[in-house]
Structure formats: structure tokens, C-alpha cells
C-alpha atoms as a PDB file:
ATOM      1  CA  UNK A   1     109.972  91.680  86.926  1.00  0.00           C
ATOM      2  CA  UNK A   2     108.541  94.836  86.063  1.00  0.00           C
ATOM      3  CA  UNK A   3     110.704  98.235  87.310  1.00  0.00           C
ATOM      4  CA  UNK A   4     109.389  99.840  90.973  1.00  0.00           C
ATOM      5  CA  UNK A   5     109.178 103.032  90.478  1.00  0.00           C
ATOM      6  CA  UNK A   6     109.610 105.741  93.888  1.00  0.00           C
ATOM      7  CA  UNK A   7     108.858 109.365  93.701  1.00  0.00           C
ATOM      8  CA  UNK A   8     111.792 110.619  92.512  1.00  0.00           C
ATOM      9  CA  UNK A   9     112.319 108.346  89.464  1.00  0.00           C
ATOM     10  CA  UNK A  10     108.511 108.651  88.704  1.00  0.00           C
ATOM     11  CA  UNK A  11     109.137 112.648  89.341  1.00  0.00           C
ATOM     12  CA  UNK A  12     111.808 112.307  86.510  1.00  0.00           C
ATOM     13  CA  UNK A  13     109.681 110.569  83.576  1.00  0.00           C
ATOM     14  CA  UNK A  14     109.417 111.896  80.222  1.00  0.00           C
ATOM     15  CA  UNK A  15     104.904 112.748  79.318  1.00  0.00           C
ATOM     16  CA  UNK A  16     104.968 109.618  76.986  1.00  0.00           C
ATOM     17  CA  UNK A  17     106.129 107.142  79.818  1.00  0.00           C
ATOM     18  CA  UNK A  18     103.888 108.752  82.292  1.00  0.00           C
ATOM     19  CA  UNK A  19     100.944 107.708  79.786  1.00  0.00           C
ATOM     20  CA  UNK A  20     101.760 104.312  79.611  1.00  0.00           C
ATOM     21  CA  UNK A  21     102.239 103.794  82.710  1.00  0.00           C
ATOM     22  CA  UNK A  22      99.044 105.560  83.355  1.00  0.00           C
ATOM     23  CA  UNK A  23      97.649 103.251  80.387  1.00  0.00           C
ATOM     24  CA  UNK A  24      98.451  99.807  81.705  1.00  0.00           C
ATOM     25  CA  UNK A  25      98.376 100.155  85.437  1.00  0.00           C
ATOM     26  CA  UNK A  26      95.859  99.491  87.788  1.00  0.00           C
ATOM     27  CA  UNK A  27      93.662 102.092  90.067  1.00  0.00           C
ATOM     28  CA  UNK A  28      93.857 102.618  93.881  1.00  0.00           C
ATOM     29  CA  UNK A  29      91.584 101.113  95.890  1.00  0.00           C
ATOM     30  CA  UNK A  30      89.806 104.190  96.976  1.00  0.00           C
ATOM     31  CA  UNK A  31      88.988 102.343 100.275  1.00  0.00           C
ATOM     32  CA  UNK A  32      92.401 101.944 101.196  1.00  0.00           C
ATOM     33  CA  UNK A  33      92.671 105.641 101.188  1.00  0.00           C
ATOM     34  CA  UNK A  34      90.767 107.076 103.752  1.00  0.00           C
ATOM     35  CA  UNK A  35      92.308 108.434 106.310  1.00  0.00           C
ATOM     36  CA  UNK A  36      95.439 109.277 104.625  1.00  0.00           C
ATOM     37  CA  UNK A  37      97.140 112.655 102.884  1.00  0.00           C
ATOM     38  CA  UNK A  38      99.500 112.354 100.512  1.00  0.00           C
ATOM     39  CA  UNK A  39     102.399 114.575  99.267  1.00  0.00           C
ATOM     40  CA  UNK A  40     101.375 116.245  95.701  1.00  0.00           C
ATOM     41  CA  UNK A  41     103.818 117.629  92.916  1.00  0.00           C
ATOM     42  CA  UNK A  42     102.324 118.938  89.698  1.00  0.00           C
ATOM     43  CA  UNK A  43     105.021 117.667  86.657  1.00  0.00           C
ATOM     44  CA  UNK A  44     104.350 120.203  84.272  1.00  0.00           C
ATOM     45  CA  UNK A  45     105.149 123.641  84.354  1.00  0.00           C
ATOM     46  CA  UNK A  46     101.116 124.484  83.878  1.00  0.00           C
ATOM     47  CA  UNK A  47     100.404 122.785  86.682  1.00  0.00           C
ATOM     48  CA  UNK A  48     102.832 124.609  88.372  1.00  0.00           C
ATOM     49  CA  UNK A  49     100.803 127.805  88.396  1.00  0.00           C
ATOM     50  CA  UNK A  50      98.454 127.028  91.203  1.00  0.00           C
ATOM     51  CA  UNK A  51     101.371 126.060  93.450  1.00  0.00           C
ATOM     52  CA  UNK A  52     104.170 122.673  92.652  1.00  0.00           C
ATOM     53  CA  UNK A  53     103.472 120.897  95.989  1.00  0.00           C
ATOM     54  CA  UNK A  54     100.411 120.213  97.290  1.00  0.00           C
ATOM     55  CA  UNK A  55      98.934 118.095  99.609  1.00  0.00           C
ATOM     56  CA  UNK A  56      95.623 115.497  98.952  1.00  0.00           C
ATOM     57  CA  UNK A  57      93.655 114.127 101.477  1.00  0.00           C
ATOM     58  CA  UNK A  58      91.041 111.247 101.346  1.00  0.00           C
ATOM     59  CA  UNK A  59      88.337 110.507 103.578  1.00  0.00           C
ATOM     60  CA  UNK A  60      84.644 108.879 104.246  1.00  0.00           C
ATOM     61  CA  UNK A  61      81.876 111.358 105.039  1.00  0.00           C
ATOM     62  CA  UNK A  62      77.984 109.721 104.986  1.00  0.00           C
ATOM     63  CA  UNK A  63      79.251 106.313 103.738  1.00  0.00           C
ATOM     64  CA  UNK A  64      80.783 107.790 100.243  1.00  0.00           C
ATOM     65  CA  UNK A  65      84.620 108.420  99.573  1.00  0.00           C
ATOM     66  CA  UNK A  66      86.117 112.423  99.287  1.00  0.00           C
ATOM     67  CA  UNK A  67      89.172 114.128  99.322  1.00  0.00           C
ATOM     68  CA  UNK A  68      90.375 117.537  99.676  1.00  0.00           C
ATOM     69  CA  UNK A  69      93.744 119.461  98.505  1.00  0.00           C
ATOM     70  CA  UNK A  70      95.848 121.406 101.479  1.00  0.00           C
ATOM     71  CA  UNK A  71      98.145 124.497 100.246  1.00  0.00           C
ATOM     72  CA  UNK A  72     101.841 124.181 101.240  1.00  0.00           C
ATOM     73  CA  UNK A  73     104.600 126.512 101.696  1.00  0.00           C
ATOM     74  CA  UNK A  74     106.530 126.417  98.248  1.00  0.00           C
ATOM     75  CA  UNK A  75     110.135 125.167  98.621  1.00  0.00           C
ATOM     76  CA  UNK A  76     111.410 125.480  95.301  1.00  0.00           C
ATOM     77  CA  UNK A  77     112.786 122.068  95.315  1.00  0.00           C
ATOM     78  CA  UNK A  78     111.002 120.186  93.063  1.00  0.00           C
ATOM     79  CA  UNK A  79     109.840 117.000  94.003  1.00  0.00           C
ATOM     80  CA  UNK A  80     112.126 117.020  96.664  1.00  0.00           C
ATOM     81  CA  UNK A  81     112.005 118.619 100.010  1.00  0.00           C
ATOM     82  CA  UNK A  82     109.501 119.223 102.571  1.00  0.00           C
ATOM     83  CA  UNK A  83     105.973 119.972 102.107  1.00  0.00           C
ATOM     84  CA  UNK A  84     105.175 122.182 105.156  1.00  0.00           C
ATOM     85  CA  UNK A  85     101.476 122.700 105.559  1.00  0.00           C
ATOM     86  CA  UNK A  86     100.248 126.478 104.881  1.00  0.00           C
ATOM     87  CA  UNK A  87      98.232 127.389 107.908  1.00  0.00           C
ATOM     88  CA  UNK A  88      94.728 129.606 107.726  1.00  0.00           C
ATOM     89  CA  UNK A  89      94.617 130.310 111.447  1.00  0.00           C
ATOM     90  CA  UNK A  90      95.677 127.086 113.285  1.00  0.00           C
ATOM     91  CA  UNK A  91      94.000 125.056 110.814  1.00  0.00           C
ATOM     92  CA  UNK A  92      94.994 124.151 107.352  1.00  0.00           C
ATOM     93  CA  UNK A  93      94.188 126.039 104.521  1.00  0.00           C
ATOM     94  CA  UNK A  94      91.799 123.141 102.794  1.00  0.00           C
ATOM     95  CA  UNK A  95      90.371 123.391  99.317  1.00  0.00           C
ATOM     96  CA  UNK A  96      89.592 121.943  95.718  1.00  0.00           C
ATOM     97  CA  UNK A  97      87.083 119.194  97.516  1.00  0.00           C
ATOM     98  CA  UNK A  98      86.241 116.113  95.335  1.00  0.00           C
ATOM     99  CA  UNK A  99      84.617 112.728  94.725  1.00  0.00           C
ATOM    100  CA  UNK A 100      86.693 109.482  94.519  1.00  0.00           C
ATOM    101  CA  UNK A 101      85.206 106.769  92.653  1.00  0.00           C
ATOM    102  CA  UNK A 102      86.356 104.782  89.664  1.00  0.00           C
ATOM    103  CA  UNK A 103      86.012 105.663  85.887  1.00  0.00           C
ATOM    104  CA  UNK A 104      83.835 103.063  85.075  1.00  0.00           C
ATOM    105  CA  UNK A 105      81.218 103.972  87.736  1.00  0.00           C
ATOM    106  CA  UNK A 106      81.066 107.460  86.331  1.00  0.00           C
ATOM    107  CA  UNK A 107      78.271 108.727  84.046  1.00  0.00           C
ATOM    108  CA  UNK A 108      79.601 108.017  80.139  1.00  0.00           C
ATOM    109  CA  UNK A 109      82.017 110.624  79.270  1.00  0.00           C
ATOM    110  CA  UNK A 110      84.353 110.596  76.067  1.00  0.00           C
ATOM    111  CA  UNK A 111      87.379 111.918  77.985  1.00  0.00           C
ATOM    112  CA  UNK A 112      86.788 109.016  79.990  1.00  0.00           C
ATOM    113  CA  UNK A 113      87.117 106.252  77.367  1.00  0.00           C
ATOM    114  CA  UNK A 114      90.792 105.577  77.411  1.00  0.00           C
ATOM    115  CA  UNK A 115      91.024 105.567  81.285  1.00  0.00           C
ATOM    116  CA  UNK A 116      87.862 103.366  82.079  1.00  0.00           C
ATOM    117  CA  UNK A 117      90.126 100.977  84.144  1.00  0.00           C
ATOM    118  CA  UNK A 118      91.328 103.662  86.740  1.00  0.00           C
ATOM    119  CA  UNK A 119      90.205 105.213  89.825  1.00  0.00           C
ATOM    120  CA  UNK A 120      88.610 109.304  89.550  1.00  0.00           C
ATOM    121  CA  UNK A 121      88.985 112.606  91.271  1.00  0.00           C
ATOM    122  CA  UNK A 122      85.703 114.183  90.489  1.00  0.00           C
ATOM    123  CA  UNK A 123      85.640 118.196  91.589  1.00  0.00           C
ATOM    124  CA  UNK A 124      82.337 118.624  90.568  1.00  0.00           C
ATOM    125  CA  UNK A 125      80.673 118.380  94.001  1.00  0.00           C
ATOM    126  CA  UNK A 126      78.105 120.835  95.351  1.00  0.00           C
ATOM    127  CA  UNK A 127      80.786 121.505  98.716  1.00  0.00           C
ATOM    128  CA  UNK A 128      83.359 124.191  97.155  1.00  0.00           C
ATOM    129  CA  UNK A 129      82.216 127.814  97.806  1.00  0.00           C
ATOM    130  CA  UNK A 130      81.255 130.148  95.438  1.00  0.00           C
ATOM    131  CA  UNK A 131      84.644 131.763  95.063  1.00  0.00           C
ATOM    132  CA  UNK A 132      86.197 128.680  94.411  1.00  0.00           C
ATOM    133  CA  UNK A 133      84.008 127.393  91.752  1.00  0.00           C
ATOM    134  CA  UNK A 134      86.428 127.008  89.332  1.00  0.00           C
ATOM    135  CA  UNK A 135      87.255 123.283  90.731  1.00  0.00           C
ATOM    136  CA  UNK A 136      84.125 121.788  89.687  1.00  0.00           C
ATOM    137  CA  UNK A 137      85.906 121.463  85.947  1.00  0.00           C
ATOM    138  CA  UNK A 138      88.708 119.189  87.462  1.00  0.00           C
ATOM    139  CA  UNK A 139      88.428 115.505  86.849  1.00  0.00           C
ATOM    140  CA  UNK A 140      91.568 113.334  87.617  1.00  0.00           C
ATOM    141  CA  UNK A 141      92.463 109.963  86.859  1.00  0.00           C
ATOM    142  CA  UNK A 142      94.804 107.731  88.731  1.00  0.00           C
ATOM    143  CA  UNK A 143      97.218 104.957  88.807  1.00  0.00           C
ATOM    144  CA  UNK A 144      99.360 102.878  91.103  1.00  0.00           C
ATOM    145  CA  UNK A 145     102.533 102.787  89.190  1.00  0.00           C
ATOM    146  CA  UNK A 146     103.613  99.975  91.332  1.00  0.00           C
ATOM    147  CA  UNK A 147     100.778  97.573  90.992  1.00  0.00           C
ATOM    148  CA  UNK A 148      99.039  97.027  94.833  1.00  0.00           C
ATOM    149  CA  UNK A 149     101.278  99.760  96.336  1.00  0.00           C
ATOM    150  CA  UNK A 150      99.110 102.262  98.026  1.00  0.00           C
ATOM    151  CA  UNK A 151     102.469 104.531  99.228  1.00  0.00           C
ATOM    152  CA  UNK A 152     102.456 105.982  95.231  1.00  0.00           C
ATOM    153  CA  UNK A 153     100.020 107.226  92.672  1.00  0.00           C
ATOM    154  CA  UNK A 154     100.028 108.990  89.142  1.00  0.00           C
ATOM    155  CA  UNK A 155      97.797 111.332  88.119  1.00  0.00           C
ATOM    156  CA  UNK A 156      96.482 113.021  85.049  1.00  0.00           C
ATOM    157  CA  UNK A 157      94.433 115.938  85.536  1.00  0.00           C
ATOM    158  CA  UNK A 158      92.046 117.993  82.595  1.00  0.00           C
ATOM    159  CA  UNK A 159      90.192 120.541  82.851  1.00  0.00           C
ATOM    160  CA  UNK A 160      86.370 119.630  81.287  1.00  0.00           C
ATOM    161  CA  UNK A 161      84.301 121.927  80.140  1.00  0.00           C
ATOM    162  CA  UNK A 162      81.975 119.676  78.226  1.00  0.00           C
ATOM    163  CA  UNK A 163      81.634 116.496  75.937  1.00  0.00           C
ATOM    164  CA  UNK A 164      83.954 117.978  73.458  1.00  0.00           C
ATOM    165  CA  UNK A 165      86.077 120.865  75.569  1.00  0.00           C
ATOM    166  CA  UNK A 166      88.789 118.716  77.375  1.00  0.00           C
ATOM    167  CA  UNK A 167      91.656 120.513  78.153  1.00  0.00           C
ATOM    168  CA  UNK A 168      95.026 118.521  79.760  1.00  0.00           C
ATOM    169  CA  UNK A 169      96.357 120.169  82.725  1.00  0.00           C
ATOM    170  CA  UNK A 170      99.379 118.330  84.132  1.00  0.00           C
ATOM    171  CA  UNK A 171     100.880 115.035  85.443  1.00  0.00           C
ATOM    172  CA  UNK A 172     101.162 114.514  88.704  1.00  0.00           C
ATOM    173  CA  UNK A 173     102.388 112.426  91.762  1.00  0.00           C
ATOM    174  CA  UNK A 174     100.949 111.532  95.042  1.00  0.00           C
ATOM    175  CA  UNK A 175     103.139 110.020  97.469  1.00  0.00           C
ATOM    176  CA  UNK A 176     104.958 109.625 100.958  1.00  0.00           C
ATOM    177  CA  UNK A 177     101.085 109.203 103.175  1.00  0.00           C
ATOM    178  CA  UNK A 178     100.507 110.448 106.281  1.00  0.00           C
ATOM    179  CA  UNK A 179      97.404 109.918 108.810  1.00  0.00           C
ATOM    180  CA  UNK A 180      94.948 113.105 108.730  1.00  0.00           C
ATOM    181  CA  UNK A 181      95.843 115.033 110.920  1.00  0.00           C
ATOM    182  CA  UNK A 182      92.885 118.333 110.511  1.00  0.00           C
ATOM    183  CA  UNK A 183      89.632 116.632 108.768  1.00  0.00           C
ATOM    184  CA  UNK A 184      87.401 118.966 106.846  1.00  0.00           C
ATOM    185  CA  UNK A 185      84.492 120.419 108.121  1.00  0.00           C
END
């Protein structure tokens, strides 16, 4: 029997396990998804710069599959903790709105090669304003380090700037779902 991994052991793997996990494991099934927000927290200290926790939500709008990252008051307790929603108003403070698909569906890419069996996070979507542009270079690819276990994901997130300008961003983990509470739009 393989290991089951939670959060917090997953939280405390070294980059090369994280790849192989991410490697041989199976994707999401982006269906299953909808509906739900997860609790995010970026495993490298780059990652770290736009904020450690996170939350990602994933829902249906005109029959295709998106998802949307929601800021969070920063605890300063790693992976552990609370991730209390930031509020804009009375509503959360949404952003960073993508595509979910799977890597093979996607257009041929050569950062894609090695992850063909996953699922995707594809940022480069015409709904982020102008001033927040900069997501449309974010492409994520994700695992279910627990094979059929929807409650946990992986993540490995570059930044791509073109055929040949990959850049890796961070690691990072998607876990303890919740029902939506504040849709976008």
C-alpha cells in the first residue's frame, strides 16, 4: 500500500519528492471540483512573495470549468492555521481567474511534455483586468497525491513566457474544501 499523504506531511516534502509524486500521480477530475474552494499554501519561499496562503476556487460558467484565487489574511503559520478570507467590501477580494482543463487537451506546448497526464490551471483567459495582466503567464499543473482523493492536490506552477521562456515558480498545496460561499461575477 502506497503512503496517504495529508497536508501537513505533503507541506513537509523535500522539491524532488514533490516531483515524483507530481510525476506518477493522477489528475483531478476537474468536474468534481466545481463548487468547491480549497485552502492554498505556496512551498517555496518565491512563491511566498505574492502572499503563503491563498485560497482557489472552481466553478462552471457557460458549460466550461474556471477557477479563481481569493487573498487571505497572512497568519504566519505556515501550512498551518487558519486561512481567514481578506474582504474588499463585504465581498471577497477575488483574482488570478483561470481555465481548468487537462494537459493533454491543451494546445502542444514543450513545458507541457512531462506533465501530459495531469489536470491544468490555465491564466491566460481574456477575464483578468488590465491591471492584473500579469496572470495570463501562469499555467499550473496538478496532482492528487492520494490517487481518487479530491480533499488534496499538488501543484506546480511556472511562469511562461513562450515556447522556450519557462520559468518555475513554486510548489504548492490545495486542500481542506469548502462549498463557495461568494461566486465571481
Amino acid at each position: 500500500m502506497s503512503k496517504k499523504w495529508t497536508y501537513e506531511t505533503l507541506a513537509q516534502c523535500d522539491k524532488a519528492t514533490l516531483e515524483k509524486i507530481l510525476l506518477e500521480g493522477t489528475p483531478p477530475d476537474i468536474e468534481k471540483l466545481n463548487g468547491l474552494i480549497y485552502c492554498g499554501w505556496n512551498h517555496e519561499p518565491i512563491g511566498k512573495i505574492s502572499g503563503e496562503k491563498f485560497k482557489k476556487g472552481f466553478y462552471k460558467r457557460d458549460g466550461a470549468n474556471y477557477g479563481y484565487n481569493e487573498t487571505v489574511i497572512q497568519d504566519h503559520q505556515k501550512y498551518l492555521g487558519q486561512w481567514e478570507v481578506g474582504l474588499h467590501k463585504v465581498r471577497p477580494n477575488q483574482l488570478g481567474y483561470f481555465r481548468t482543463s487537462y494537459v493533454k487537451d491543451e494546445p502542444y506546448h514543450k513545458l507541457y511534455q512531462p506533465y501530459l497526464h495531469l489536470a491544468h490551471f490555465n491564466y491566460d483567459i481574456p477575464f483578468h483586468k488590465f491591471t492584473l495582466s500579469f496572470f495570463r503567464v501562469i499555467r499550473d499543473f496538478v496532482v492528487l497525491p492520494n490517487e481518487g482523493d479530491h480533499d488534496l492536490m499538488l501543484c506546480k506552477a511556472y511562469l511562461s513566457l513562450g515556447e522556450n521562456l519557462n520559468i518555475f515558480y513554486c510548489y504548492f498545496l490545495l486542500g481542506h474544501p469548502q462549498e463557495i460561499r461568494y461566486l465571481p461575477w
